[in-house]
C-alpha atoms as a PDB file:
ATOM      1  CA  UNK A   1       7.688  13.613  12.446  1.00  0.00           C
ATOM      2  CA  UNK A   2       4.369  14.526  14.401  1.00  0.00           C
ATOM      3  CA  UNK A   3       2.076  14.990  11.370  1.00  0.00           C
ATOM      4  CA  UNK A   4       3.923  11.576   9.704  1.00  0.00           C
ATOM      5  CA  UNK A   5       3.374   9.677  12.585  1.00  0.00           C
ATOM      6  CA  UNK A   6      -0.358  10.757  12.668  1.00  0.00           C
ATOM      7  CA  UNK A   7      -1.031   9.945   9.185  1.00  0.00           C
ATOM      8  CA  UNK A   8       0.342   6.671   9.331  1.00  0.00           C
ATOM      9  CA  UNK A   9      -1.924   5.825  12.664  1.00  0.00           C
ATOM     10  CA  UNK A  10      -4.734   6.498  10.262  1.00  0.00           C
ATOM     11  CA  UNK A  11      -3.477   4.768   7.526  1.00  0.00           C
ATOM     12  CA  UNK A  12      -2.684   1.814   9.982  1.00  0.00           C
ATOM     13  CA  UNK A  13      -6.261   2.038  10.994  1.00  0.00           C
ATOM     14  CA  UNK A  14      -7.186   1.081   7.063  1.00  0.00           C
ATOM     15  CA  UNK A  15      -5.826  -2.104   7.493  1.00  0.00           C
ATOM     16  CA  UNK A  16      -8.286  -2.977  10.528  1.00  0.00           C
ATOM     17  CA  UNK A  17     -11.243  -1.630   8.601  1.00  0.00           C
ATOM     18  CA  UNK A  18     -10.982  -3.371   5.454  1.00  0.00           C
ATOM     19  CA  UNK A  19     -10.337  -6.749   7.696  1.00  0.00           C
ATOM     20  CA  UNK A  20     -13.544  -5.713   9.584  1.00  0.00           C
ATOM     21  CA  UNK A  21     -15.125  -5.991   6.246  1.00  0.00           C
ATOM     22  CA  UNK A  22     -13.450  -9.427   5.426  1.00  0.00           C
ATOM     23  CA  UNK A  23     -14.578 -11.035   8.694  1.00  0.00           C
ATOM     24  CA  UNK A  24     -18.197  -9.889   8.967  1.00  0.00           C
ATOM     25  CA  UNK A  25     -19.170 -10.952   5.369  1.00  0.00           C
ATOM     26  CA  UNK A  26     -20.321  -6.991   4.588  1.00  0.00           C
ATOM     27  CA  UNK A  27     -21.055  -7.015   1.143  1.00  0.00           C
ATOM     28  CA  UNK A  28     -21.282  -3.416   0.315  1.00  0.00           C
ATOM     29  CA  UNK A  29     -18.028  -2.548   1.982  1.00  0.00           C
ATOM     30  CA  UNK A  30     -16.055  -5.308  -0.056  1.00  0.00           C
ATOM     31  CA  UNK A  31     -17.899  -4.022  -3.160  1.00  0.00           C
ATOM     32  CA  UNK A  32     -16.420  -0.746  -2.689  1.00  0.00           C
ATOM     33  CA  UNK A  33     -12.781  -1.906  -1.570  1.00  0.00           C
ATOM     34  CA  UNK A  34     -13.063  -3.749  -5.173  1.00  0.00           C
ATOM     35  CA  UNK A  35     -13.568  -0.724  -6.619  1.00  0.00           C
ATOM     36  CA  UNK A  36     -10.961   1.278  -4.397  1.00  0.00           C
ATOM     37  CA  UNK A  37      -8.074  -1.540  -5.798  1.00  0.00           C
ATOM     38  CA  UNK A  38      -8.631   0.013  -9.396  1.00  0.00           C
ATOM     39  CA  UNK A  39      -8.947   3.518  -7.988  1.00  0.00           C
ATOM     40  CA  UNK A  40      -6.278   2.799  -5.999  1.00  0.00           C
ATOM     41  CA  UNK A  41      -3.417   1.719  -8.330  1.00  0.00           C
ATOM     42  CA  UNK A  42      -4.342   4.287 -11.013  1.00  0.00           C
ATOM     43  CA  UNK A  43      -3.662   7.188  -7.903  1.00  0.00           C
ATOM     44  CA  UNK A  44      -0.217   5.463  -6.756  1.00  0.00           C
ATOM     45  CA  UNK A  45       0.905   4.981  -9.956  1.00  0.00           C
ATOM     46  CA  UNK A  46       0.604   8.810 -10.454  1.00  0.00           C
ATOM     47  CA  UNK A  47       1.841   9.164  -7.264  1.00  0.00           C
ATOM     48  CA  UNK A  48       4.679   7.561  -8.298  1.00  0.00           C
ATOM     49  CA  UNK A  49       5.575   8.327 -11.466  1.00  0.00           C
ATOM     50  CA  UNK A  50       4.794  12.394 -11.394  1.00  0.00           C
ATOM     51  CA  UNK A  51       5.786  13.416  -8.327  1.00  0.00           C
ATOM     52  CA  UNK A  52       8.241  10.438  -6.553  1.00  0.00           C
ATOM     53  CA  UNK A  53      10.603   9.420  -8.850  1.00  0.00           C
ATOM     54  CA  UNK A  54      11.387  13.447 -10.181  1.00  0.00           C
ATOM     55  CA  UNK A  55      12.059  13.919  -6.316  1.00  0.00           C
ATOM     56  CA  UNK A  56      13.926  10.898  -5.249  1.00  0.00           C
ATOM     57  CA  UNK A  57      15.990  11.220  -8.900  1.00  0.00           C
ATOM     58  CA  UNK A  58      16.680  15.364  -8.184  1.00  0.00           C
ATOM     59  CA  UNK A  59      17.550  13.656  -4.555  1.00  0.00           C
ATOM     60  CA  UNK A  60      19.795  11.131  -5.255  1.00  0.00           C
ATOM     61  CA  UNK A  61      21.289  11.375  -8.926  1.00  0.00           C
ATOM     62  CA  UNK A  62      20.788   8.743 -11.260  1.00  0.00           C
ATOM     63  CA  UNK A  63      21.860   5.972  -8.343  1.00  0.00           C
ATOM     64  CA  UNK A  64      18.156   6.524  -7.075  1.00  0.00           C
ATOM     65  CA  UNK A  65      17.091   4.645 -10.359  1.00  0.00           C
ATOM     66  CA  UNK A  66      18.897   1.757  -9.002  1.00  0.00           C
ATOM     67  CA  UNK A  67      17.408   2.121  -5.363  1.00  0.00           C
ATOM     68  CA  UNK A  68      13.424   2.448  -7.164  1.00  0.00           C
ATOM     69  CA  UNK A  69      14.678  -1.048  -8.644  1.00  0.00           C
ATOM     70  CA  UNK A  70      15.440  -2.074  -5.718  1.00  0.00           C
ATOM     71  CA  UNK A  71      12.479  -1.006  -3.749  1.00  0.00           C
ATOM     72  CA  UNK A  72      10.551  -3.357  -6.726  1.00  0.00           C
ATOM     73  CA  UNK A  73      12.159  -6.674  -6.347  1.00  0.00           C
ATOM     74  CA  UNK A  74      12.639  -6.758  -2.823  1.00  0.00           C
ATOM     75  CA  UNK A  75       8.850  -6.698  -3.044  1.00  0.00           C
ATOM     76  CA  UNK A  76       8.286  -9.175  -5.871  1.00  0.00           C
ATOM     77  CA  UNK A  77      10.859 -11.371  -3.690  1.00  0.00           C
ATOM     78  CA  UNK A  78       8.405 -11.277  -0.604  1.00  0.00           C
ATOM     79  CA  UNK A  79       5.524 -11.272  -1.794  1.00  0.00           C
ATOM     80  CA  UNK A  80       5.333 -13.281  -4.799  1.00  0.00           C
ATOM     81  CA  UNK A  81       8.789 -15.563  -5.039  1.00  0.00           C
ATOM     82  CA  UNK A  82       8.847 -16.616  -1.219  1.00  0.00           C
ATOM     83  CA  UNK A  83       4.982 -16.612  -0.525  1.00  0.00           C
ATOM     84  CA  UNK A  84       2.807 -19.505  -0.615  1.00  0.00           C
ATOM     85  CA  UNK A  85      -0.348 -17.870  -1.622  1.00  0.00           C
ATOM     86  CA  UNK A  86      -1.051 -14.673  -2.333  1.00  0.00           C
ATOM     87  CA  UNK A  87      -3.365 -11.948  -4.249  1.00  0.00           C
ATOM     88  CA  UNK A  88      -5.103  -8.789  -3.234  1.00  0.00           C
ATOM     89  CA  UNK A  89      -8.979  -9.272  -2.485  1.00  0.00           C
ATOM     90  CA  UNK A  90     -11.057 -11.666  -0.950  1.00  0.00           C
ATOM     91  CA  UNK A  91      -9.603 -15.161  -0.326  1.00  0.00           C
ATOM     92  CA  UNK A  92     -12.834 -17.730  -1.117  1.00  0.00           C
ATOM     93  CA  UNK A  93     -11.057 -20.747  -1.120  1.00  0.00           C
ATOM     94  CA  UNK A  94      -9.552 -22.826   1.800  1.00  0.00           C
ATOM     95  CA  UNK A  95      -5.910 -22.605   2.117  1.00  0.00           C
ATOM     96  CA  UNK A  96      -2.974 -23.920   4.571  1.00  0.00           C
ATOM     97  CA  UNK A  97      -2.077 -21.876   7.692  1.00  0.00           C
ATOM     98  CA  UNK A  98       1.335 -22.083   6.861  1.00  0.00           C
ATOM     99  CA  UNK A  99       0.042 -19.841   3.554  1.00  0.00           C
ATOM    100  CA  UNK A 100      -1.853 -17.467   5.921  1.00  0.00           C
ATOM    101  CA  UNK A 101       1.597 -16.982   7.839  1.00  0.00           C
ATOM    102  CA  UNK A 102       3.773 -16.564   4.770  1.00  0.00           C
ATOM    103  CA  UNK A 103       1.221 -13.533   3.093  1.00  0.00           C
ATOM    104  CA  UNK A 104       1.058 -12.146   6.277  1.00  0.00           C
ATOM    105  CA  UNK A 105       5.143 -11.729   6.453  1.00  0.00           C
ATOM    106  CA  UNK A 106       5.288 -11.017   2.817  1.00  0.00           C
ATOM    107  CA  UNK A 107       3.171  -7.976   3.067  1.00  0.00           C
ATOM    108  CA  UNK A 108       5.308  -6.684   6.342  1.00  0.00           C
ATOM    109  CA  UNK A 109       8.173  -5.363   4.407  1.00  0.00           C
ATOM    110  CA  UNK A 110       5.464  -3.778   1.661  1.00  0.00           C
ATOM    111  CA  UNK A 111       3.488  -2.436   4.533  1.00  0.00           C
ATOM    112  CA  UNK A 112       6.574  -1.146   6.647  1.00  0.00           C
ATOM    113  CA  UNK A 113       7.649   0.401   3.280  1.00  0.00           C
ATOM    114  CA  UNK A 114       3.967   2.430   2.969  1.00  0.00           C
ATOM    115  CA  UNK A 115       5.446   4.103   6.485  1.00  0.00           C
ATOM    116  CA  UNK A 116       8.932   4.658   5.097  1.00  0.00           C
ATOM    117  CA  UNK A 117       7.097   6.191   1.949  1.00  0.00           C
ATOM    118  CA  UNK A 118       4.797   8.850   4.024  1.00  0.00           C
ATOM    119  CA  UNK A 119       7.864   9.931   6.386  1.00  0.00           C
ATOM    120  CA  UNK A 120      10.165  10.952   3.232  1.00  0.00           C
ATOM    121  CA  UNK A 121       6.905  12.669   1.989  1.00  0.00           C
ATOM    122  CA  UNK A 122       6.589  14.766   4.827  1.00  0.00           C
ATOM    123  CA  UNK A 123      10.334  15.357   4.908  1.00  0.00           C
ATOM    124  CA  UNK A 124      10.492  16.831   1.468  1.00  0.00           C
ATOM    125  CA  UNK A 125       6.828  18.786   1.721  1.00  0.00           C
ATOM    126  CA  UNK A 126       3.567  18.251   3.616  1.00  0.00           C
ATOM    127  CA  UNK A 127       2.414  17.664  -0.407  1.00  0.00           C
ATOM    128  CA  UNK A 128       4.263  15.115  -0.973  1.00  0.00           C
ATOM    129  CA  UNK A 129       3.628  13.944   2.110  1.00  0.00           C
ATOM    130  CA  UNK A 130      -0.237  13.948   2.154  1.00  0.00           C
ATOM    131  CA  UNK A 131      -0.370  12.707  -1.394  1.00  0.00           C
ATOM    132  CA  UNK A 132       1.661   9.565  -0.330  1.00  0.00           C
ATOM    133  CA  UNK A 133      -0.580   8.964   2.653  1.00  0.00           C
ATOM    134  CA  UNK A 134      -3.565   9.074   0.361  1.00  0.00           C
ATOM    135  CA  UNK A 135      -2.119   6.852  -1.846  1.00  0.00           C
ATOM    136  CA  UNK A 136      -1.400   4.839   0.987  1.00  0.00           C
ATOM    137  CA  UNK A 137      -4.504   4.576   2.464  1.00  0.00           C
ATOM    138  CA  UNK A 138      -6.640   3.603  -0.979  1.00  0.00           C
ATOM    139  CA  UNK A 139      -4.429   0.520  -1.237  1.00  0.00           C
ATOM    140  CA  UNK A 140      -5.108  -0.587   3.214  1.00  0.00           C
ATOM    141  CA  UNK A 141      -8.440  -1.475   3.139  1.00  0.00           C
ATOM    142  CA  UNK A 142      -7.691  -3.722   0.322  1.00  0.00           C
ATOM    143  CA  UNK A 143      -4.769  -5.121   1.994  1.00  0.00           C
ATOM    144  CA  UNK A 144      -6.571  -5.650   5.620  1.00  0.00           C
ATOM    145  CA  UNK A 145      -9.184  -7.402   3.119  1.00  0.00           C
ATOM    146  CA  UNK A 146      -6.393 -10.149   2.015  1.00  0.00           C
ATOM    147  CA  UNK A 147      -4.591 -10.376   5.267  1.00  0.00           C
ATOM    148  CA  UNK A 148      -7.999 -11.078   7.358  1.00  0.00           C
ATOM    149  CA  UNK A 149      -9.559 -13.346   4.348  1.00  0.00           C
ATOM    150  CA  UNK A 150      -6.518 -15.414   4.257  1.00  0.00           C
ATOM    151  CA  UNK A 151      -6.183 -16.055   7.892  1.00  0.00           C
ATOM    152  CA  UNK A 152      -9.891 -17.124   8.286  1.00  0.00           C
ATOM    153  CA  UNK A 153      -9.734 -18.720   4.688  1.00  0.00           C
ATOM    154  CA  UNK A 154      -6.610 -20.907   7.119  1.00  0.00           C
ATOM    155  CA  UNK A 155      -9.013 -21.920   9.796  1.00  0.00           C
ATOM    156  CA  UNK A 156      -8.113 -18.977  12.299  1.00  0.00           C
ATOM    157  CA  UNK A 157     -10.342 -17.045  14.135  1.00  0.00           C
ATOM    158  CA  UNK A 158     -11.983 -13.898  13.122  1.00  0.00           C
ATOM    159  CA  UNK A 159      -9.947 -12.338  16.376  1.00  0.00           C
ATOM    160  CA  UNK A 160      -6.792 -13.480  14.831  1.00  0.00           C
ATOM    161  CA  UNK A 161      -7.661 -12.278  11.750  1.00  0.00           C
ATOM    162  CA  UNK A 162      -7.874  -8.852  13.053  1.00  0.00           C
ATOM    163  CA  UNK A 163      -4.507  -8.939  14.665  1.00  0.00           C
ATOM    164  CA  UNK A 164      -2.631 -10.177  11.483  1.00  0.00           C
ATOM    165  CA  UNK A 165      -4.248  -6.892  10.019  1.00  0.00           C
ATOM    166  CA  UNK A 166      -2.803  -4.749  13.103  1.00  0.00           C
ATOM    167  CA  UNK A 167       0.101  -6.049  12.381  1.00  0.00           C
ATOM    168  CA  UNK A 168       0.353  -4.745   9.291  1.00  0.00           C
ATOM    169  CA  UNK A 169      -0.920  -1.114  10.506  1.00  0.00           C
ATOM    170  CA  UNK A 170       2.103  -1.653  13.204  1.00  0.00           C
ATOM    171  CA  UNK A 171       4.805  -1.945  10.399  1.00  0.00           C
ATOM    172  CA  UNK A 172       3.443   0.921   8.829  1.00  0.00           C
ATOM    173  CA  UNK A 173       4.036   3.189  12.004  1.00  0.00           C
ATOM    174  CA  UNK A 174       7.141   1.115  12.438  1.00  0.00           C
ATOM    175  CA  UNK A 175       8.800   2.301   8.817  1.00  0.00           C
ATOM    176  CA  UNK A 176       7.386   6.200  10.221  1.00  0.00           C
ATOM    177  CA  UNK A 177       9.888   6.018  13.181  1.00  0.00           C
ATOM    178  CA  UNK A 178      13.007   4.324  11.815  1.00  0.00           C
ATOM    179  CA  UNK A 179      12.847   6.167   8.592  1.00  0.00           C
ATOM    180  CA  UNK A 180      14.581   9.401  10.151  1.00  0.00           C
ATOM    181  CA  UNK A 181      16.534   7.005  12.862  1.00  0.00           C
ATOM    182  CA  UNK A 182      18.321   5.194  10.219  1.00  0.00           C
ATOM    183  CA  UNK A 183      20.312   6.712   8.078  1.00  0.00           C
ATOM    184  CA  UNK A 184      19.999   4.203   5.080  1.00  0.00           C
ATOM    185  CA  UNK A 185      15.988   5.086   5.209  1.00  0.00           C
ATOM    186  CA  UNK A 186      16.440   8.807   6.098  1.00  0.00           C
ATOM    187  CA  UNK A 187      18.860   9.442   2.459  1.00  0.00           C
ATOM    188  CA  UNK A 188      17.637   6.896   0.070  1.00  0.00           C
ATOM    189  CA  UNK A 189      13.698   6.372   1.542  1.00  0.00           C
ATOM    190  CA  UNK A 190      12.046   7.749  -0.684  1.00  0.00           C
ATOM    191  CA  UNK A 191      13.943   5.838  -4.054  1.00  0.00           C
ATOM    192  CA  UNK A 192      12.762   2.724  -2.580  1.00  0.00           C
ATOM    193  CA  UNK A 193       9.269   3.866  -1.569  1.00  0.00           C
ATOM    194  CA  UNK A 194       8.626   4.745  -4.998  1.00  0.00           C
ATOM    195  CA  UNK A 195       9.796   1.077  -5.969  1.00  0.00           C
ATOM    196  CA  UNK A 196       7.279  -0.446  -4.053  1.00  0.00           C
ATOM    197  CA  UNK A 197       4.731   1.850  -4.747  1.00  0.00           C
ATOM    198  CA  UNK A 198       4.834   1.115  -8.465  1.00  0.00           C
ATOM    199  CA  UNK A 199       4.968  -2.558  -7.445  1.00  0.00           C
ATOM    200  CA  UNK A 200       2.278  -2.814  -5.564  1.00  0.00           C
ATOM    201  CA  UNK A 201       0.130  -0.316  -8.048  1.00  0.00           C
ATOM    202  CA  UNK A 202       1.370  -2.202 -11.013  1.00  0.00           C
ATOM    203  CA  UNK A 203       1.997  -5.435 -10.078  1.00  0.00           C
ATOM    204  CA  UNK A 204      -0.442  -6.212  -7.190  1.00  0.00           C
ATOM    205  CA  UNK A 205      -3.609  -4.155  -7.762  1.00  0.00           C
ATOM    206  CA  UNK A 206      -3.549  -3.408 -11.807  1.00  0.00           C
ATOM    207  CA  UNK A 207      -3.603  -7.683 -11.901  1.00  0.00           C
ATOM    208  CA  UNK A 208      -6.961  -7.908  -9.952  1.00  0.00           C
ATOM    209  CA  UNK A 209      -9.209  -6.065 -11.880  1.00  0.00           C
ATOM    210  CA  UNK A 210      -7.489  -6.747 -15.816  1.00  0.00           C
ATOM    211  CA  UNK A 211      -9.387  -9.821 -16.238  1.00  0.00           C
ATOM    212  CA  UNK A 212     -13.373  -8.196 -14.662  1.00  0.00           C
ATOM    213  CA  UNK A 213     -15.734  -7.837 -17.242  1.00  0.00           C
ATOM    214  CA  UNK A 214     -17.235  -4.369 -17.685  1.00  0.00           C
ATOM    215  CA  UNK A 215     -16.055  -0.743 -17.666  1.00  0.00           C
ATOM    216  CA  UNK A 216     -16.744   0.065 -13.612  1.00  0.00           C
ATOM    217  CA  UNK A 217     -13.189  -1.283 -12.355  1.00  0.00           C
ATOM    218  CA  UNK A 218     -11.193   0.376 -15.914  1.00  0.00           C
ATOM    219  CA  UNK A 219     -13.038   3.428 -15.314  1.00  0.00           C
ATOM    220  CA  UNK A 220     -12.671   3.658 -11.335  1.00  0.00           C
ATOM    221  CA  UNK A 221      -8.536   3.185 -12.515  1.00  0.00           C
ATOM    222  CA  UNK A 222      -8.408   6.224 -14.844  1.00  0.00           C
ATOM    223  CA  UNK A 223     -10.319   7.852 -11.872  1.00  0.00           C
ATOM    224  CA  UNK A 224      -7.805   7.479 -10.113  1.00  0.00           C
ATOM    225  CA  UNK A 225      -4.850   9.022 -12.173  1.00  0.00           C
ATOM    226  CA  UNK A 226      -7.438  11.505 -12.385  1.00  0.00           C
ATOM    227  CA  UNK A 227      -7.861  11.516  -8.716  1.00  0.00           C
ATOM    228  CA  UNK A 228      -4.178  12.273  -8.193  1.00  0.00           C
ATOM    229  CA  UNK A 229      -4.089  15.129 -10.661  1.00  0.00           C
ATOM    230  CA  UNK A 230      -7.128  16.457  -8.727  1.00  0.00           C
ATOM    231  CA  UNK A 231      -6.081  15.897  -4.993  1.00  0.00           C
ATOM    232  CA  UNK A 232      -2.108  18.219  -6.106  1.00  0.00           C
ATOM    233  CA  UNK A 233      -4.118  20.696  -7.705  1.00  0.00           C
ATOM    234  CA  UNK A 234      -6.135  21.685  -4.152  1.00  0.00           C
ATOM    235  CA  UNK A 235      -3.250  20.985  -1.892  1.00  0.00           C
ATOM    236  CA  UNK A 236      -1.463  23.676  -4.324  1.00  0.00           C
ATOM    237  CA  UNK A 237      -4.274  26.045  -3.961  1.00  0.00           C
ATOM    238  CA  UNK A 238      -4.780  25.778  -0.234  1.00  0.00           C
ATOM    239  CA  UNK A 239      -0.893  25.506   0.432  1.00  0.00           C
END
């Protein structure tokens, strides 16, 4: 619980960095973040995919197909069936407050399920776990980027801003504590963490960068696939 709990502090602390970026206008670090959405969905998708859904299927039988459903449209539901407004990046546009408020709550149950995800890591290996906190932490500082751009893009302050991405962190350590509290979270956590990780990988991030001209956002995803591959084989080797 000690080493979860610490890695999803840091991962929490994502969140407030990429808003950082948001509110102060800094170029280069919203350049990068950009980059880090494509790198980030190819890793989680790996993630995912490889090492996850094997686990959570070994875990739970063929029900935990139905519980990695589930983990995906409870997401879809919050985030893009009851929300306003809402897409990973930069917000450049002006939009309603009551938008800022409803991708702010939307992203809660996503964000409290990047907790829930690291804590059923760590309680199946520190590999797992570590390689779910990375992929955690590639897709925070795009998500403090939305959360803070939003809420200014709604006419709040760049203070507020800030706290709407603490929030998020906050859920994050949140879904760390209750996942080995509650017993729903503690047997079928990590089914429903790799839902949502293949939502938010495939459906939130994969979306942003499709459309961009040029081969630096395509090639930064296969990076990160390749990144994944990469990051097992030295945690292997050093374990």
């Amino acid at each position: 619980m000690t080493s979860a709990f610490l890695y999803a502090l840091a991962a929490a602390l994502g969140n407030v960095a990429g808003g950082l970026c948001a509110v102060r206008g800094i170029k280069l670090g919203l350049r990068l973040i950009e980059g880090l959405v494509a790198f980030g969905a190819g890793f989680m998708l790996s993630v995912a995919i490889v090492e996850v859904m094997p686990e959570a299927l070994a875990r739970g039988g063929t029900g935990a197909a139905g519980l990695v459903l589930l983990g995906y449209l409870l997401v879809h539901l919050t985030q893009h069936t009851a929300t306003e407004h809402f897409h990973f990046g930069e917000e450049t546009h002006a939009v309603t407050k009551v938008a800022g408020v409803s991708a702010l709550l939307g992203l809660l149950l996503h964000t409290f399920f990047d907790g829930v995800a690291i804590a059923s890591g760590f309680a199946v290996s520190g590999q797992l776990g570590v390689l779910l906190f990375l992929a955690v932490l590639l897709h925070k500082l795009p998500e403090g980027v939305t959360v803070c751009s939003l809420q200014v893009a709604a006419g709040r302050s760049a203070g507020q801003a800030i706290g709407s991405a603490g929030i998020l962190g906050a859920a994050t350590i949140l879904g760390v504590l209750l996942t080995s509290t509650v017993a729903p979270l503690a047997t079928h956590g990590l089914a429903l963490s790799a839902g949502v990780t293949i939502y938010v990988g495939a459906s939130n991030l994969v979306p942003e960068f499709q459309g961009k001209p040029g081969w630096r956002l395509p090639t930064a995803f296969f990076l990160g696939a390749a990144g994944f591959f990469g990051a097992r084989a030295l945690l292997t080797a050093f374990a």
